[in-house]
N, C-alpha and C. Protein backbone atom coordinates (compact mmCIF):
# COMPACT_ATOMS: atom_id res chain seq x y z
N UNK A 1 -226.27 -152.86 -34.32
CA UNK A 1 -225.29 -153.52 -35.14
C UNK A 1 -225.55 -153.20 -36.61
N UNK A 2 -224.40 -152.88 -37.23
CA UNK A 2 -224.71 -152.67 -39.20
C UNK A 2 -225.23 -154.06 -39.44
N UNK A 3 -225.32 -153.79 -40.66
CA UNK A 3 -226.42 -154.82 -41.64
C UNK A 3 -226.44 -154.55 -42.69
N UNK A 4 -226.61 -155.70 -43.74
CA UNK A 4 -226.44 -155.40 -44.97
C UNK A 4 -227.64 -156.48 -45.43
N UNK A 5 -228.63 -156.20 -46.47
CA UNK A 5 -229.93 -157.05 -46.87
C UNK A 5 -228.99 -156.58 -48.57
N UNK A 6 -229.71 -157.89 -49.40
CA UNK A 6 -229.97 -158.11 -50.54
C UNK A 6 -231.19 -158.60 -50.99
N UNK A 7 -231.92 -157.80 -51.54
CA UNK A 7 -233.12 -158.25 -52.10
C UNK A 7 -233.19 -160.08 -52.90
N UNK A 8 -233.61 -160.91 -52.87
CA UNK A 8 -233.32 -161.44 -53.99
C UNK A 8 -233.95 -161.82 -55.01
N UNK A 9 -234.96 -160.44 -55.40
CA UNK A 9 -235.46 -160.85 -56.83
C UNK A 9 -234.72 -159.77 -57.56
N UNK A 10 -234.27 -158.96 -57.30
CA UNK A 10 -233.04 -157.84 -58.34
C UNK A 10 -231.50 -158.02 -57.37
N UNK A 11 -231.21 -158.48 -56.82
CA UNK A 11 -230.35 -158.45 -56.38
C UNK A 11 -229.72 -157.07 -55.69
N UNK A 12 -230.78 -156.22 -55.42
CA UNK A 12 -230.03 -154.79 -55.03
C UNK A 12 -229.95 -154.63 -53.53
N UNK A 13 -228.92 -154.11 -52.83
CA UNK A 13 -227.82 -154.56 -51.97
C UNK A 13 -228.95 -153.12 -51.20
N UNK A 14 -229.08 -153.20 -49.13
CA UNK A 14 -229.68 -151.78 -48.82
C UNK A 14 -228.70 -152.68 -47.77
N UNK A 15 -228.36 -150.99 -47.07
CA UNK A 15 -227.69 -151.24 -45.63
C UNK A 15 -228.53 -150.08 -44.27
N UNK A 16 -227.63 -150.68 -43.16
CA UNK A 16 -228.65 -150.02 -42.00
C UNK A 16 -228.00 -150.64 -41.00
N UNK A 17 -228.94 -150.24 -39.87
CA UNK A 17 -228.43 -150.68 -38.54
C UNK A 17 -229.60 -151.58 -38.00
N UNK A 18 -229.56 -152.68 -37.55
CA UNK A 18 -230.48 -152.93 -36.44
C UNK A 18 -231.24 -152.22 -34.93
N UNK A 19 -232.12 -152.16 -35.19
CA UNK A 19 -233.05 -151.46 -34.15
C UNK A 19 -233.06 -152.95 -33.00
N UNK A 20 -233.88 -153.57 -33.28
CA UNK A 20 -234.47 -154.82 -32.82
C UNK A 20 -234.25 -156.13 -32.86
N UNK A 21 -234.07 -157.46 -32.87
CA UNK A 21 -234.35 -158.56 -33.02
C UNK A 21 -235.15 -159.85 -31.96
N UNK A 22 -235.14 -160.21 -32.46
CA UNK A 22 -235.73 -161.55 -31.51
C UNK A 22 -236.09 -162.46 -32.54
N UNK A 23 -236.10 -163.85 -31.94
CA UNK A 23 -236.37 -164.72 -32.92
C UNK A 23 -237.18 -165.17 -33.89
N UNK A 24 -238.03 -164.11 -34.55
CA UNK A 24 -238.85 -163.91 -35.09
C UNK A 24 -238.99 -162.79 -36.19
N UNK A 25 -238.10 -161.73 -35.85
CA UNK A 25 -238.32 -160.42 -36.52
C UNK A 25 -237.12 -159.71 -35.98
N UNK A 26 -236.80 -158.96 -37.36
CA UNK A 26 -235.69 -158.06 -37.09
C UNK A 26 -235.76 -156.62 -37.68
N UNK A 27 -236.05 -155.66 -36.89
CA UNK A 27 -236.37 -154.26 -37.53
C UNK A 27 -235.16 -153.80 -37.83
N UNK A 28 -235.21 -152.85 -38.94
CA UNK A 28 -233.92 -152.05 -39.34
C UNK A 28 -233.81 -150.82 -39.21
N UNK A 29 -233.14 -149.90 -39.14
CA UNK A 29 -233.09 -148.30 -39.53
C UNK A 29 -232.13 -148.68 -40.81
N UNK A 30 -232.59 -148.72 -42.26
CA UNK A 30 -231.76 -147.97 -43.36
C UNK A 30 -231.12 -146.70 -43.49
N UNK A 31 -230.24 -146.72 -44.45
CA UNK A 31 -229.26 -145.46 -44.07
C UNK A 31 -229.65 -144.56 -45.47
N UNK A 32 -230.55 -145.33 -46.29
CA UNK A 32 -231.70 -144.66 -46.86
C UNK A 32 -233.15 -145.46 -47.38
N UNK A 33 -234.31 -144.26 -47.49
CA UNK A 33 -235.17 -144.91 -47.71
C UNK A 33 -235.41 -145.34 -49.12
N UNK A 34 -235.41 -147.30 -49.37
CA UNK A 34 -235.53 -147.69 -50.28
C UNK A 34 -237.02 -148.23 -50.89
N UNK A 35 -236.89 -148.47 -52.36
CA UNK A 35 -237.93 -148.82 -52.73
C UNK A 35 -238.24 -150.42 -52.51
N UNK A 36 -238.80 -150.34 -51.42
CA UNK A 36 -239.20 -151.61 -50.74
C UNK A 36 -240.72 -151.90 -51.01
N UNK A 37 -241.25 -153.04 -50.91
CA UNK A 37 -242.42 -153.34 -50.93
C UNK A 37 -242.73 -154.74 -49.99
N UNK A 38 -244.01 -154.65 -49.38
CA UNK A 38 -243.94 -155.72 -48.39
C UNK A 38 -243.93 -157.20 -49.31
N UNK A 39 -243.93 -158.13 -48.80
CA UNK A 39 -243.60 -159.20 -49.52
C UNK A 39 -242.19 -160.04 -49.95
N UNK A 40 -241.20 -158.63 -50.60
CA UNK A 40 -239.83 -158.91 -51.11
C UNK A 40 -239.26 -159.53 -49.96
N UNK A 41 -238.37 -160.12 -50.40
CA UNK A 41 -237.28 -161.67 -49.66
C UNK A 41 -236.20 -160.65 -49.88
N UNK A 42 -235.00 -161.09 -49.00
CA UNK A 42 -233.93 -160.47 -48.84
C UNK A 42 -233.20 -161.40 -47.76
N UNK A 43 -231.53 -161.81 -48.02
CA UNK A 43 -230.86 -162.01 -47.64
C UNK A 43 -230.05 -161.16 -46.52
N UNK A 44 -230.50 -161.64 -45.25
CA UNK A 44 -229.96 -161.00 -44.26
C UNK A 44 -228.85 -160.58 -43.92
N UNK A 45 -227.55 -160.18 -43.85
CA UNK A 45 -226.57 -160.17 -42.87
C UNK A 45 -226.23 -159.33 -42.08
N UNK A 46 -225.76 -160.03 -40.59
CA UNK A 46 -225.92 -158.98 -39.16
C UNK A 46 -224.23 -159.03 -39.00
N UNK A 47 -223.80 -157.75 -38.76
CA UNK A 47 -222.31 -158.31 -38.38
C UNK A 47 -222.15 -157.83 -36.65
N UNK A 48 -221.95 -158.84 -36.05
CA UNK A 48 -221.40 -158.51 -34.80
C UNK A 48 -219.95 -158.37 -34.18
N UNK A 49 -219.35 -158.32 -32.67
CA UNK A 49 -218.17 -158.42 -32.46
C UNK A 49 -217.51 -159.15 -32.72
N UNK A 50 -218.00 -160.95 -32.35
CA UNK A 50 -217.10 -161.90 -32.44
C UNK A 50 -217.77 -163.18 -33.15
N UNK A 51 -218.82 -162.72 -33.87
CA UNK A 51 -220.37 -163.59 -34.61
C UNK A 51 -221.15 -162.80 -35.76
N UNK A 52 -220.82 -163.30 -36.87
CA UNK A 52 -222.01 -162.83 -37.64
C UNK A 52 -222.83 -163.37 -38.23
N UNK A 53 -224.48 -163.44 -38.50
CA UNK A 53 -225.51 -163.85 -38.29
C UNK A 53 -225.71 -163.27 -40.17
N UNK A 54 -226.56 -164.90 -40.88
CA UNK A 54 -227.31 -164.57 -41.93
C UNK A 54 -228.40 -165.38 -41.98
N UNK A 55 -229.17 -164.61 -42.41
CA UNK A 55 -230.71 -165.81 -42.75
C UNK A 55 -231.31 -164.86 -43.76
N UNK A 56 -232.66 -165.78 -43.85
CA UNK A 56 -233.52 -165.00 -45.17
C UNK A 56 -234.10 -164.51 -44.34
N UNK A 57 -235.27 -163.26 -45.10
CA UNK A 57 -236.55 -162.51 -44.15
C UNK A 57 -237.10 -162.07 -45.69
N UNK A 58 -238.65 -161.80 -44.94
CA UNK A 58 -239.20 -161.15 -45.54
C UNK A 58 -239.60 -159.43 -44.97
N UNK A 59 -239.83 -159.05 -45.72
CA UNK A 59 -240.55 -157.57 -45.56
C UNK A 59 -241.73 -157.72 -45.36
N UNK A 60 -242.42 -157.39 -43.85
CA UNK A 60 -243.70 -157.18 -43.36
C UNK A 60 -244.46 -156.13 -43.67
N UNK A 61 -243.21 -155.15 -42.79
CA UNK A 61 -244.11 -153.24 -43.03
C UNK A 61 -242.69 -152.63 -43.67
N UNK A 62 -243.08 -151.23 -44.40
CA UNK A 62 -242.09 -150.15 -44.35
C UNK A 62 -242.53 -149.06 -44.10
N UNK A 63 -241.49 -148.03 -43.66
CA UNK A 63 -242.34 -146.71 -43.68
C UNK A 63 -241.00 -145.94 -43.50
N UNK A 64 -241.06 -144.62 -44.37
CA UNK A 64 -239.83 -143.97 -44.29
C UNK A 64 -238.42 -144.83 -44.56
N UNK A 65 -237.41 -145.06 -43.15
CA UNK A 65 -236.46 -145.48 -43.60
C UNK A 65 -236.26 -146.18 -42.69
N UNK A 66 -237.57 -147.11 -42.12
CA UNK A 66 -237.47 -147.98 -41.18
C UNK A 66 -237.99 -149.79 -41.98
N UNK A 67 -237.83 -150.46 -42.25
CA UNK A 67 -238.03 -151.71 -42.45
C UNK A 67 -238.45 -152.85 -41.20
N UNK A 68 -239.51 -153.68 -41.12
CA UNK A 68 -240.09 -154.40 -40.35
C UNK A 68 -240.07 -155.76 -41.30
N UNK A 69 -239.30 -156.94 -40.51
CA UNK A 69 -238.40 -158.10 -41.54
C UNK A 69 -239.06 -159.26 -40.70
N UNK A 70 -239.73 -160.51 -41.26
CA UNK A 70 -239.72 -161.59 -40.41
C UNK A 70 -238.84 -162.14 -40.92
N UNK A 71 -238.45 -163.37 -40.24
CA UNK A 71 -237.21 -164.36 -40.31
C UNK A 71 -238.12 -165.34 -40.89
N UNK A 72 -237.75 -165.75 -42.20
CA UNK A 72 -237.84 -167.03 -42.79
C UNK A 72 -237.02 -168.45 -42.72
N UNK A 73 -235.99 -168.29 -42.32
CA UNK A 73 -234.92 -169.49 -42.38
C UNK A 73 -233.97 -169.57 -41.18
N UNK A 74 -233.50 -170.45 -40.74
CA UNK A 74 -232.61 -170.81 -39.45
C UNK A 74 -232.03 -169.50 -39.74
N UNK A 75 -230.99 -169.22 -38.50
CA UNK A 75 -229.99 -168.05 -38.35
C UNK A 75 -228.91 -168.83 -38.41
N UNK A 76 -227.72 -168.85 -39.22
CA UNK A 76 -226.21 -169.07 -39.46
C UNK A 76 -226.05 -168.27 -38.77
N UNK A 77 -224.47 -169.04 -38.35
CA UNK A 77 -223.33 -168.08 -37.66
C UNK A 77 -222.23 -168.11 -38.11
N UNK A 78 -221.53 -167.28 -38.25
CA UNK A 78 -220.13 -167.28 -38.70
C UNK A 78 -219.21 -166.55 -37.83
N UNK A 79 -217.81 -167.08 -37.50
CA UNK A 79 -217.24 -166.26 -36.70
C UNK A 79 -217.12 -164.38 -38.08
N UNK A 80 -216.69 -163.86 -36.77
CA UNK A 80 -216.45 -162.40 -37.60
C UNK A 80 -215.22 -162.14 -38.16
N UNK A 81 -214.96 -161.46 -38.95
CA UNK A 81 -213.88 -161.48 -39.55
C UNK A 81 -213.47 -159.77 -39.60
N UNK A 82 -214.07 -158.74 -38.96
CA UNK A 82 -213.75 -157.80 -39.14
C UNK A 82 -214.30 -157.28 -37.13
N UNK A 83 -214.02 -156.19 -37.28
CA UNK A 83 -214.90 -154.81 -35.75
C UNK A 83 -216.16 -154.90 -36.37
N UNK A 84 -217.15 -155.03 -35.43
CA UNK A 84 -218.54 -154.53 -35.35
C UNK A 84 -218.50 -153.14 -35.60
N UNK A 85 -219.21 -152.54 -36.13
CA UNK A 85 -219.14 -151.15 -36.36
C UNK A 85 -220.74 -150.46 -35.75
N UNK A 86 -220.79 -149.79 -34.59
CA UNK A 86 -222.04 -149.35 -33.95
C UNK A 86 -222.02 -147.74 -34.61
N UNK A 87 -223.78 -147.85 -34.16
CA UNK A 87 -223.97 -146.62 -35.04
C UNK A 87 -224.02 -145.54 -34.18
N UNK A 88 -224.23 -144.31 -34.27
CA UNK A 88 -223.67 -143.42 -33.02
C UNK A 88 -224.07 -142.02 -33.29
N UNK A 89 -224.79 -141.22 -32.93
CA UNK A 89 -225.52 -139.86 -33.30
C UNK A 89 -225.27 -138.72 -32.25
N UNK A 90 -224.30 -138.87 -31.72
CA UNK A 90 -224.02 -137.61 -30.34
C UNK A 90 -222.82 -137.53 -30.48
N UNK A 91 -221.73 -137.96 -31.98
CA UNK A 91 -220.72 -137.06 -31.68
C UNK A 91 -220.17 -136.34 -33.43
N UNK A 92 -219.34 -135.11 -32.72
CA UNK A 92 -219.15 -133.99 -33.86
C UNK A 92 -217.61 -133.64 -33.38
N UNK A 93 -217.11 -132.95 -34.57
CA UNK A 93 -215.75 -132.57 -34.45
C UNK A 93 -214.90 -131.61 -35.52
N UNK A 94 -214.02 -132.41 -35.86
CA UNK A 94 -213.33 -131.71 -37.02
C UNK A 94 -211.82 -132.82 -37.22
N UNK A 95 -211.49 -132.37 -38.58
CA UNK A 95 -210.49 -133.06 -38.83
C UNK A 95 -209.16 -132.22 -39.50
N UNK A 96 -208.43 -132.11 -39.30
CA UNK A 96 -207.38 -131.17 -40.30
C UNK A 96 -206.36 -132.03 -41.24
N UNK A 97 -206.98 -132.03 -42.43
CA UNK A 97 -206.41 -132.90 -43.43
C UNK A 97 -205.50 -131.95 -44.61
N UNK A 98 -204.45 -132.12 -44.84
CA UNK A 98 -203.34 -131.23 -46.16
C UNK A 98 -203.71 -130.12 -45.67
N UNK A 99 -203.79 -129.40 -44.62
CA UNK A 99 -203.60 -128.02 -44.07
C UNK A 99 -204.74 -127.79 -44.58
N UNK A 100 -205.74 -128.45 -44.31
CA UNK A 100 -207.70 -127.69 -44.11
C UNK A 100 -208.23 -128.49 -43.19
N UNK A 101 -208.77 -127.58 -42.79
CA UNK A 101 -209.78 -128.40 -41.11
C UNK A 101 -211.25 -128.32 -42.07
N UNK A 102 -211.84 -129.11 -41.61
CA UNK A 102 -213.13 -129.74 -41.68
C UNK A 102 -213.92 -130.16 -40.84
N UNK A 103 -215.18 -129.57 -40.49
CA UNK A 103 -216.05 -130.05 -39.39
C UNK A 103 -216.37 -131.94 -40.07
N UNK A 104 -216.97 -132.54 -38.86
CA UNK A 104 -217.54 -133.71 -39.77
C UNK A 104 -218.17 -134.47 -38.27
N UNK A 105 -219.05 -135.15 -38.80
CA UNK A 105 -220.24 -135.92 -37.90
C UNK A 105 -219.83 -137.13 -37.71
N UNK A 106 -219.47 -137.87 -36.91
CA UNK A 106 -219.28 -139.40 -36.73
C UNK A 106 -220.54 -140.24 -36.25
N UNK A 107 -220.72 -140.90 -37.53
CA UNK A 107 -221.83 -141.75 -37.86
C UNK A 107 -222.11 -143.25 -37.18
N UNK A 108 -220.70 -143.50 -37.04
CA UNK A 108 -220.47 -144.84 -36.80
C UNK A 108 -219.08 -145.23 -36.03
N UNK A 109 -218.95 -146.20 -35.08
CA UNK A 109 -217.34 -146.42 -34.69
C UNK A 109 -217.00 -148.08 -34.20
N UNK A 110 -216.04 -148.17 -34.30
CA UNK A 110 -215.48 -149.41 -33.76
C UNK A 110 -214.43 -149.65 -33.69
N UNK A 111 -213.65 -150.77 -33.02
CA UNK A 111 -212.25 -150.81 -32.50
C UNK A 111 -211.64 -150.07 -32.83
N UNK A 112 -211.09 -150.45 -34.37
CA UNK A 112 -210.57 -149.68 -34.98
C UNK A 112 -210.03 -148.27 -35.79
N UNK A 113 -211.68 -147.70 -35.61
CA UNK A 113 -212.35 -146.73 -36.57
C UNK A 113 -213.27 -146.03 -36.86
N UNK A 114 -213.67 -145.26 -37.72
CA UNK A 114 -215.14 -144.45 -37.19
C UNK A 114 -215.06 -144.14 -38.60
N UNK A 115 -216.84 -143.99 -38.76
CA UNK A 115 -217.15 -143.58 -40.29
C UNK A 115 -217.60 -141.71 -39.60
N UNK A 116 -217.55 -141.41 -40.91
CA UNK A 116 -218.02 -139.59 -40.59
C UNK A 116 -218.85 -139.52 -41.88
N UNK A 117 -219.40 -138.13 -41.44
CA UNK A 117 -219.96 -137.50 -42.65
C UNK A 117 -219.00 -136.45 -43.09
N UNK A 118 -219.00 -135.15 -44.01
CA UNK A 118 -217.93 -134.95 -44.27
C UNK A 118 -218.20 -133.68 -45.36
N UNK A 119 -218.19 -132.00 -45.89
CA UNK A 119 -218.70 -131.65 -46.86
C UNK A 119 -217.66 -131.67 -47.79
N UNK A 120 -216.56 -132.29 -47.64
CA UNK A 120 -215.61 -132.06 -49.11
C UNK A 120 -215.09 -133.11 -49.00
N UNK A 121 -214.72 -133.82 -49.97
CA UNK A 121 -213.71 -135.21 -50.51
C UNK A 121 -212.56 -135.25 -49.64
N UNK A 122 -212.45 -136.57 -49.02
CA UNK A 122 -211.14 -136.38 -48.17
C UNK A 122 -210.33 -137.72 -49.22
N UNK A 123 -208.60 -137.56 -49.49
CA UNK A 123 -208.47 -138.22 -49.92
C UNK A 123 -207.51 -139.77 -49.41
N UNK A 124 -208.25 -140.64 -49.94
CA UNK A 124 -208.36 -142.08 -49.57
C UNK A 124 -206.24 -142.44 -49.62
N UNK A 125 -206.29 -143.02 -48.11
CA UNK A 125 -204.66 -142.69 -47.80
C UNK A 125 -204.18 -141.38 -47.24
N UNK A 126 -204.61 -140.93 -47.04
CA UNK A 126 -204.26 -139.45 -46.47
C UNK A 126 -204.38 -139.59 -45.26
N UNK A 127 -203.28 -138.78 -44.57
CA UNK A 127 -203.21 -138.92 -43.22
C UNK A 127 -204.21 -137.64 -42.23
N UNK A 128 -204.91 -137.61 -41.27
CA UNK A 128 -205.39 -136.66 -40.64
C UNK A 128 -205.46 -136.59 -39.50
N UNK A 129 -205.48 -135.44 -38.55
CA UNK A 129 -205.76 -135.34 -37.29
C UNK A 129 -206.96 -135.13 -36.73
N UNK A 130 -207.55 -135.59 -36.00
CA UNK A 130 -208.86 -135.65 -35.20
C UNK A 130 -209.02 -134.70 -33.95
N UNK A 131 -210.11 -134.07 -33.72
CA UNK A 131 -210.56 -133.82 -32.52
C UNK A 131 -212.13 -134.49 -32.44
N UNK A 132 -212.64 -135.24 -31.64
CA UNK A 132 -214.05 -135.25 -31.67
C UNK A 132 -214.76 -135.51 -30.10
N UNK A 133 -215.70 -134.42 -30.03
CA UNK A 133 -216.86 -134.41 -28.98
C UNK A 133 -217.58 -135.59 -28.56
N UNK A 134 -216.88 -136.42 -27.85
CA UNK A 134 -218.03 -137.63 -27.92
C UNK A 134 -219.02 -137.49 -25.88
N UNK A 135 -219.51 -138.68 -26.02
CA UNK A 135 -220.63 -138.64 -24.39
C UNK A 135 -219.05 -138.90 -23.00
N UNK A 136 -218.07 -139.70 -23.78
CA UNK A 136 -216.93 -140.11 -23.13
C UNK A 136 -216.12 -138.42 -22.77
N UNK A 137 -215.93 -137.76 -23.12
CA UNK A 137 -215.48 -136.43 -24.12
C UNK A 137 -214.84 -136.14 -24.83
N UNK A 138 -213.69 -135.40 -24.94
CA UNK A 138 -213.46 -134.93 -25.94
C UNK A 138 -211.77 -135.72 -25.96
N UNK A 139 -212.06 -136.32 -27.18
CA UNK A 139 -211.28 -137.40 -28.22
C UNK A 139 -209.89 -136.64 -29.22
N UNK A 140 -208.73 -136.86 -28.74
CA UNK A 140 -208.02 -136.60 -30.25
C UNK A 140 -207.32 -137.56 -30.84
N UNK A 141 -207.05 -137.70 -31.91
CA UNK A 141 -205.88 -138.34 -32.24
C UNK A 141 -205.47 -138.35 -33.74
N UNK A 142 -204.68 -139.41 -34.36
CA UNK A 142 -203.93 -139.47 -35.66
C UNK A 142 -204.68 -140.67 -36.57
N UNK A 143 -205.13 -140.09 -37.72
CA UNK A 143 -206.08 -141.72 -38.60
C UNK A 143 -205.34 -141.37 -40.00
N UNK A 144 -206.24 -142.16 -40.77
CA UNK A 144 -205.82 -142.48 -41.71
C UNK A 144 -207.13 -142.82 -42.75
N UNK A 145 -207.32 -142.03 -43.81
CA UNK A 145 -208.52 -142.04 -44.84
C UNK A 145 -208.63 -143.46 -45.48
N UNK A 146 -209.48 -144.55 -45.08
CA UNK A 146 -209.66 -145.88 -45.80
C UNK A 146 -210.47 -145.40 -47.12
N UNK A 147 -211.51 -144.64 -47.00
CA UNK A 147 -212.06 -144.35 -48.10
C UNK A 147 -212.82 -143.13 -47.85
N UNK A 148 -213.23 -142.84 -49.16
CA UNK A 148 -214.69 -141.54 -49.30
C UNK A 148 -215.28 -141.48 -50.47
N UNK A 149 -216.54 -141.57 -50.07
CA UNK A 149 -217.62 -141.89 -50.91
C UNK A 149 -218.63 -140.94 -50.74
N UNK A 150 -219.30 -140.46 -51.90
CA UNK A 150 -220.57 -139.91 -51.68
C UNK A 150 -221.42 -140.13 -51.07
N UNK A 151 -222.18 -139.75 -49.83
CA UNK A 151 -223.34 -140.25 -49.12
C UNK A 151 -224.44 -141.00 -49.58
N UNK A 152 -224.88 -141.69 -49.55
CA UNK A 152 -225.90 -142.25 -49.94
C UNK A 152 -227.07 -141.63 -50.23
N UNK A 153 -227.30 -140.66 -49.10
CA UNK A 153 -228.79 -140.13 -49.17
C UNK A 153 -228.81 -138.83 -50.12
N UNK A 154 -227.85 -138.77 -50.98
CA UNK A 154 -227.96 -137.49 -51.77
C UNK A 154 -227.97 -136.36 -51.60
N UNK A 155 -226.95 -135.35 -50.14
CA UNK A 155 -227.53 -134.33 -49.78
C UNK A 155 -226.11 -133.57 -50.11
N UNK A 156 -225.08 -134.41 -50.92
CA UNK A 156 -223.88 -133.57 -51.46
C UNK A 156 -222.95 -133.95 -50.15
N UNK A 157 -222.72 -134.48 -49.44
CA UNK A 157 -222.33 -134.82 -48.92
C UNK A 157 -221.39 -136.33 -48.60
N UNK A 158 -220.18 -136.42 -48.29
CA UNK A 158 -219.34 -137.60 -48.06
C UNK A 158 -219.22 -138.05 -46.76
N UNK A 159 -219.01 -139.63 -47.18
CA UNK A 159 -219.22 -140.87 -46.11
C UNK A 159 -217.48 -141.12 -46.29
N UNK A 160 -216.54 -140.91 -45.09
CA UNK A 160 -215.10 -141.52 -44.91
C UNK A 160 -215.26 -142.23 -43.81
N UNK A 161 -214.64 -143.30 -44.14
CA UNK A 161 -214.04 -144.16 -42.88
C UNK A 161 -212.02 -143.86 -42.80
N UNK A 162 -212.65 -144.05 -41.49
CA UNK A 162 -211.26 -143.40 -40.64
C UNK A 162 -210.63 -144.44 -40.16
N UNK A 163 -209.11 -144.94 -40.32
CA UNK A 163 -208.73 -146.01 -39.16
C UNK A 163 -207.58 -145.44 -38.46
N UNK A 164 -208.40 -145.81 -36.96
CA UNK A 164 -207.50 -145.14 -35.80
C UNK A 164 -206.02 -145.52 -35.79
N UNK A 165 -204.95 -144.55 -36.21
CA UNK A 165 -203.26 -144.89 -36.04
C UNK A 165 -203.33 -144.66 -34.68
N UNK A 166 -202.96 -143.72 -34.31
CA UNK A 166 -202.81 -143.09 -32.77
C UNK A 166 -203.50 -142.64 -32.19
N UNK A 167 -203.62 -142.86 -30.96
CA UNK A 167 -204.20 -142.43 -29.62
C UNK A 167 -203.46 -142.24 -28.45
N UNK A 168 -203.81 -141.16 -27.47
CA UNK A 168 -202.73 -141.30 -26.37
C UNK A 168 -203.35 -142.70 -25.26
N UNK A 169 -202.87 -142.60 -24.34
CA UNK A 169 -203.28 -143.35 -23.10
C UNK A 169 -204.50 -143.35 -22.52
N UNK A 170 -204.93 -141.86 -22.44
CA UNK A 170 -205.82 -141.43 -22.05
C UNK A 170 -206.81 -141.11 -23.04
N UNK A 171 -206.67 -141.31 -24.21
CA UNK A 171 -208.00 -141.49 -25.46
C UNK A 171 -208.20 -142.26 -25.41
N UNK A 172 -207.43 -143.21 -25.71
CA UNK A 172 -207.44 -144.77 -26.04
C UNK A 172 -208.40 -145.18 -24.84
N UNK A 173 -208.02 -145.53 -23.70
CA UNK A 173 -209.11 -145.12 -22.30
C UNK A 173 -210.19 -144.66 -22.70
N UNK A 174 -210.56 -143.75 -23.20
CA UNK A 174 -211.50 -142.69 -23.41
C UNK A 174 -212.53 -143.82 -24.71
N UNK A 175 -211.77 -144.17 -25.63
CA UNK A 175 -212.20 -144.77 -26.38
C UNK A 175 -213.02 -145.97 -26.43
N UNK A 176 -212.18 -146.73 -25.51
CA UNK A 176 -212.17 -148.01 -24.95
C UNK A 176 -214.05 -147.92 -24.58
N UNK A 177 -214.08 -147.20 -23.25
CA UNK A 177 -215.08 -147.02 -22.64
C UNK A 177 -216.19 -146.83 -23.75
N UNK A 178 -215.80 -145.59 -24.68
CA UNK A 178 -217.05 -145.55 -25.65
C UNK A 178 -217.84 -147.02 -26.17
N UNK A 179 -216.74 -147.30 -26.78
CA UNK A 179 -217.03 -148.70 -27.30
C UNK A 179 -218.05 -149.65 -26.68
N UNK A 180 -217.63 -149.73 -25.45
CA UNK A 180 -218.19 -150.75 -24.36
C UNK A 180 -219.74 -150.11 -24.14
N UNK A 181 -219.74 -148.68 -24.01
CA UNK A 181 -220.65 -147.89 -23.61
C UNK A 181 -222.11 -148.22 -24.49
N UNK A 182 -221.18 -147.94 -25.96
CA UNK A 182 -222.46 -148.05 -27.11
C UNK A 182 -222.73 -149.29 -27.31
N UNK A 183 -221.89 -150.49 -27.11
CA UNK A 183 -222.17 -151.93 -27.49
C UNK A 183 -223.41 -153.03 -26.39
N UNK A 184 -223.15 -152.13 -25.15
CA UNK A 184 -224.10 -152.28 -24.39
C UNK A 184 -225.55 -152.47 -24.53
């Protein structure tokens, strides 16, 4: 599940996915490695399907771009207000946006949508067509550019989120299953 921590002695915002939890500790994969130090407090939030989860933690261990968090404070719940967005490393494709195709990596997906990686600016509102390779197989359909942003990790590279317009019967199917597959 994504995640979003705020430090709270600078207030600086790191995001990631959950590896782990249990009632005690919650490991992260960051989506880069920050300047963390054990000790720092940080404001949790977990977003799930139909629940999202905040509490405080502290920082135990770090290493690379993994974070090791105990839980300091009860866990809140809040209903969700958006798709869970799961993180996802086995699928690749391409997109053909204003008459240029573009390979691009899908990072992330949910009901609605899928984040990619991306080597050129796609622009935000723009309509595009999809093909993508997933474990389900092979995916097409019609989205729509919510945004694009520079990657985080600095390698010249862009982060778009995609929201799914169209799908046929048999994507959508196709889709469906993914979903269920990775949320598992």
């Amino acid at each position: 599940m994504r995640t979003r921590l705020q430090r709270l002695s600078d207030a600086k915002f790191f995001s990631g996915w959950v590896t782990d939890l249990d009632e005690t500790e919650v490991r992260v994969r960051l989506n880069v490695a920050g300047e963390c130090e054990p000790g720092d407090q940080f404001l949790v939030e977990i977003f799930g399907n139909e629940v999202n989860a905040s509490f405080k933690a502290g920082l135990s261990v770090s290493f690379d771009n993994q974070a090791y968090l105990t839980i300091l404070s009860p866990i809140q719940h809040r209903a969700a207000t958006e798709s869970a967005r799961l993180s996802v490393s086995d699928m690749f494709g391409n997109v053909v946006n204003e008459d240029s195709e573009v390979d691009v990596r899908v990072v992330d997906i949910s009901r609605h949508g899928m984040g990619m990686i991306v080597r050129i600016p796609l622009t935000k509102g723009s309509q595009l067509k999809y093909k993508v390779i997933s474990p389900v197989g092979e995916l097409h359909g019609q989205g729509q550019v919510r945004y694009c942003r520079l990657d985080p990790s600095g390698n010249g590279l862009y982060r778009v989120g995609v929201r799914i317009l169209e799908l046929s019967r048999v994507d959508q199917a196709k889709w469906t299953r993914l979903i269920e597959r990775d949320a598992a």
